[in-house]
N, C-alpha and C. Protein backbone atom coordinates (compact mmCIF):
# COMPACT_ATOMS: atom_id res chain seq x y z
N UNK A 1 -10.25 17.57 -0.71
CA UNK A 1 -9.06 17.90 -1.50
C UNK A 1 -8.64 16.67 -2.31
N UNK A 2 -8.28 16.73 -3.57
CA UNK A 2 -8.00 16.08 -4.34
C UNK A 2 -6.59 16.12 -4.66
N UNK A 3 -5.58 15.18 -4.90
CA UNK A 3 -4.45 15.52 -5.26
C UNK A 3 -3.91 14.34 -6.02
N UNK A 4 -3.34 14.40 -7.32
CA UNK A 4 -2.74 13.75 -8.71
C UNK A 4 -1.65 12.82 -7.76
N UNK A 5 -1.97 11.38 -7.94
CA UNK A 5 -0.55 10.89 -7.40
C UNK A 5 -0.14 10.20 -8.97
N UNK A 6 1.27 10.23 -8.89
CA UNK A 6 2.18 9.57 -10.32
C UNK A 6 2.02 8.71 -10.66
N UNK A 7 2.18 8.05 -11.35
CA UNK A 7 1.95 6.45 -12.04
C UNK A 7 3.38 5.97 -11.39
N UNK A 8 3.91 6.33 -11.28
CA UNK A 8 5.35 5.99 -10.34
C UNK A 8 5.11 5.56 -8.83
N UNK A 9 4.54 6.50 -8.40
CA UNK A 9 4.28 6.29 -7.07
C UNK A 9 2.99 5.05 -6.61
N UNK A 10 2.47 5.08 -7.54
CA UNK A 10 0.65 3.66 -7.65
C UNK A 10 1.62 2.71 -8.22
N UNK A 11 2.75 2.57 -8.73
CA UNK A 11 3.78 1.29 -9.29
C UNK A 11 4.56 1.01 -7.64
N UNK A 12 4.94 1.69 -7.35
CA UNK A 12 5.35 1.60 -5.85
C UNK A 12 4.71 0.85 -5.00
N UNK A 13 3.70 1.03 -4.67
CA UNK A 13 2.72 0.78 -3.61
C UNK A 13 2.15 -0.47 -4.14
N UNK A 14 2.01 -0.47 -5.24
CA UNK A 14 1.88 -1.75 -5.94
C UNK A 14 2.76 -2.86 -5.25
N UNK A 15 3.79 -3.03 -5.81
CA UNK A 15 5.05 -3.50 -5.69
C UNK A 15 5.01 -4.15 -3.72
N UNK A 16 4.82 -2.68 -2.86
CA UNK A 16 5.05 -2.90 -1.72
C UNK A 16 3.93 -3.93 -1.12
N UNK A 17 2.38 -3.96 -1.36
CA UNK A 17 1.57 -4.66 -1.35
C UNK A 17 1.71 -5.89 -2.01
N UNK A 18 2.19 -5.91 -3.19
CA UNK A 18 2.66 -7.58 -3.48
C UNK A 18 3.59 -8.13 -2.74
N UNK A 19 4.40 -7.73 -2.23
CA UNK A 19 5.46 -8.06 -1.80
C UNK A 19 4.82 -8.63 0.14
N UNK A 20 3.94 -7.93 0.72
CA UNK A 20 3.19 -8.33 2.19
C UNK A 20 1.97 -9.31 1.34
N UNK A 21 2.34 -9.46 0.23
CA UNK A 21 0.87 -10.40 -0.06
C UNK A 21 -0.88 -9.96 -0.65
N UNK A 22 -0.55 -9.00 -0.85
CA UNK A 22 -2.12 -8.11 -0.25
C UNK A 22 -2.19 -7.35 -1.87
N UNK A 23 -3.69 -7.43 -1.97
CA UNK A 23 -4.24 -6.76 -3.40
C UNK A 23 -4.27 -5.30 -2.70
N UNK A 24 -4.03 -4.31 -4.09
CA UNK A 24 -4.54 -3.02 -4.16
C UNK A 24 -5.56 -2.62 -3.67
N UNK A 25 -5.82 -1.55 -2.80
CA UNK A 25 -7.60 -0.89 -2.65
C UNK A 25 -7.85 -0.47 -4.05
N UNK A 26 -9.30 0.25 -3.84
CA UNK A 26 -10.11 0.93 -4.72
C UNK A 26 -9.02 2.19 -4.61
N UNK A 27 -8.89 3.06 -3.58
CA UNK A 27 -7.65 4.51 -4.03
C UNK A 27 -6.68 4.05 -3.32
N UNK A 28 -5.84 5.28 -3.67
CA UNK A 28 -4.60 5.18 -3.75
C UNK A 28 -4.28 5.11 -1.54
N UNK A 29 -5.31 5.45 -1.30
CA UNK A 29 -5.50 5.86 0.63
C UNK A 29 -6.04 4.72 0.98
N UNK A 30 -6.62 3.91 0.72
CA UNK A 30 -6.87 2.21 0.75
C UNK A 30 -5.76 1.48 0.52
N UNK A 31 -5.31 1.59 -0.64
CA UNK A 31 -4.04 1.03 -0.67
C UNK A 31 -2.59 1.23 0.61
N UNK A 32 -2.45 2.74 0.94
CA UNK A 32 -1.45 3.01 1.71
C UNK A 32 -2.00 2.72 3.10
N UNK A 33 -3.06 1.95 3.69
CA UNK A 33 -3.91 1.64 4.54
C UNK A 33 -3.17 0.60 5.05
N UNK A 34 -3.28 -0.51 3.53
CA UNK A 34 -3.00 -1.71 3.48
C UNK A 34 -1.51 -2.11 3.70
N UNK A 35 -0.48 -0.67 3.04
CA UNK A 35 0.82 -0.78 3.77
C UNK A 35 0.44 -1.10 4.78
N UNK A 36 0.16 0.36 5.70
CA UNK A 36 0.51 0.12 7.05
C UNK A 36 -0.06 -1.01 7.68
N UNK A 37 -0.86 -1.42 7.71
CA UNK A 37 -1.31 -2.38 8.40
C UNK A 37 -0.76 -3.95 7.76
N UNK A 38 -0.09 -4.12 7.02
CA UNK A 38 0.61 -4.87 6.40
C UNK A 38 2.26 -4.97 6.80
N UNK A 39 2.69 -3.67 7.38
CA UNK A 39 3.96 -3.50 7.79
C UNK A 39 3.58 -3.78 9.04
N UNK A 40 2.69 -3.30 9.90
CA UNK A 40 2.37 -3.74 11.46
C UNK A 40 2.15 -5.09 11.96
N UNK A 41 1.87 -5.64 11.10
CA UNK A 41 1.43 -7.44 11.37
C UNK A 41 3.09 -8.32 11.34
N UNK A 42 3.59 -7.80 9.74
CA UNK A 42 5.19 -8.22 10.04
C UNK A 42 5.87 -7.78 11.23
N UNK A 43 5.58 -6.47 11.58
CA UNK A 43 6.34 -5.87 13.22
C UNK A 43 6.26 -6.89 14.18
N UNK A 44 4.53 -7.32 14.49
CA UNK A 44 4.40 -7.88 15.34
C UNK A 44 4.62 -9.57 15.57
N UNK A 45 4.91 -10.19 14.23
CA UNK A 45 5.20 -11.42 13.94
C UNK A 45 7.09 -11.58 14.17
N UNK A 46 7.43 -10.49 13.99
CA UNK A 46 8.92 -10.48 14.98
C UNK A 46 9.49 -10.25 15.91
């Protein structure tokens, strides 16, 4: 299944990945990868 994400929402995730430090994946599910595991490392560093 394929599904259109916004140029709004890939500006987002953008944003949230610069912000933990961390480049973009290749898709948009690489990238939201990199949230989470980017939000879990800050969890555990507090």
């Amino acid at each position: 299944m394929h599904s259109e994400v916004s140029a709004e929402a890939k500006q987002i995730v953008t944003g949230i990945l610069s912000i933990l430090e961390q480049s973009p994946g290749r898709t948009i599910e690489e990238s939201l990868v990199k949230v989470e595991e980017g939000i879990s490392l800050l969890l555990r560093r507090h």
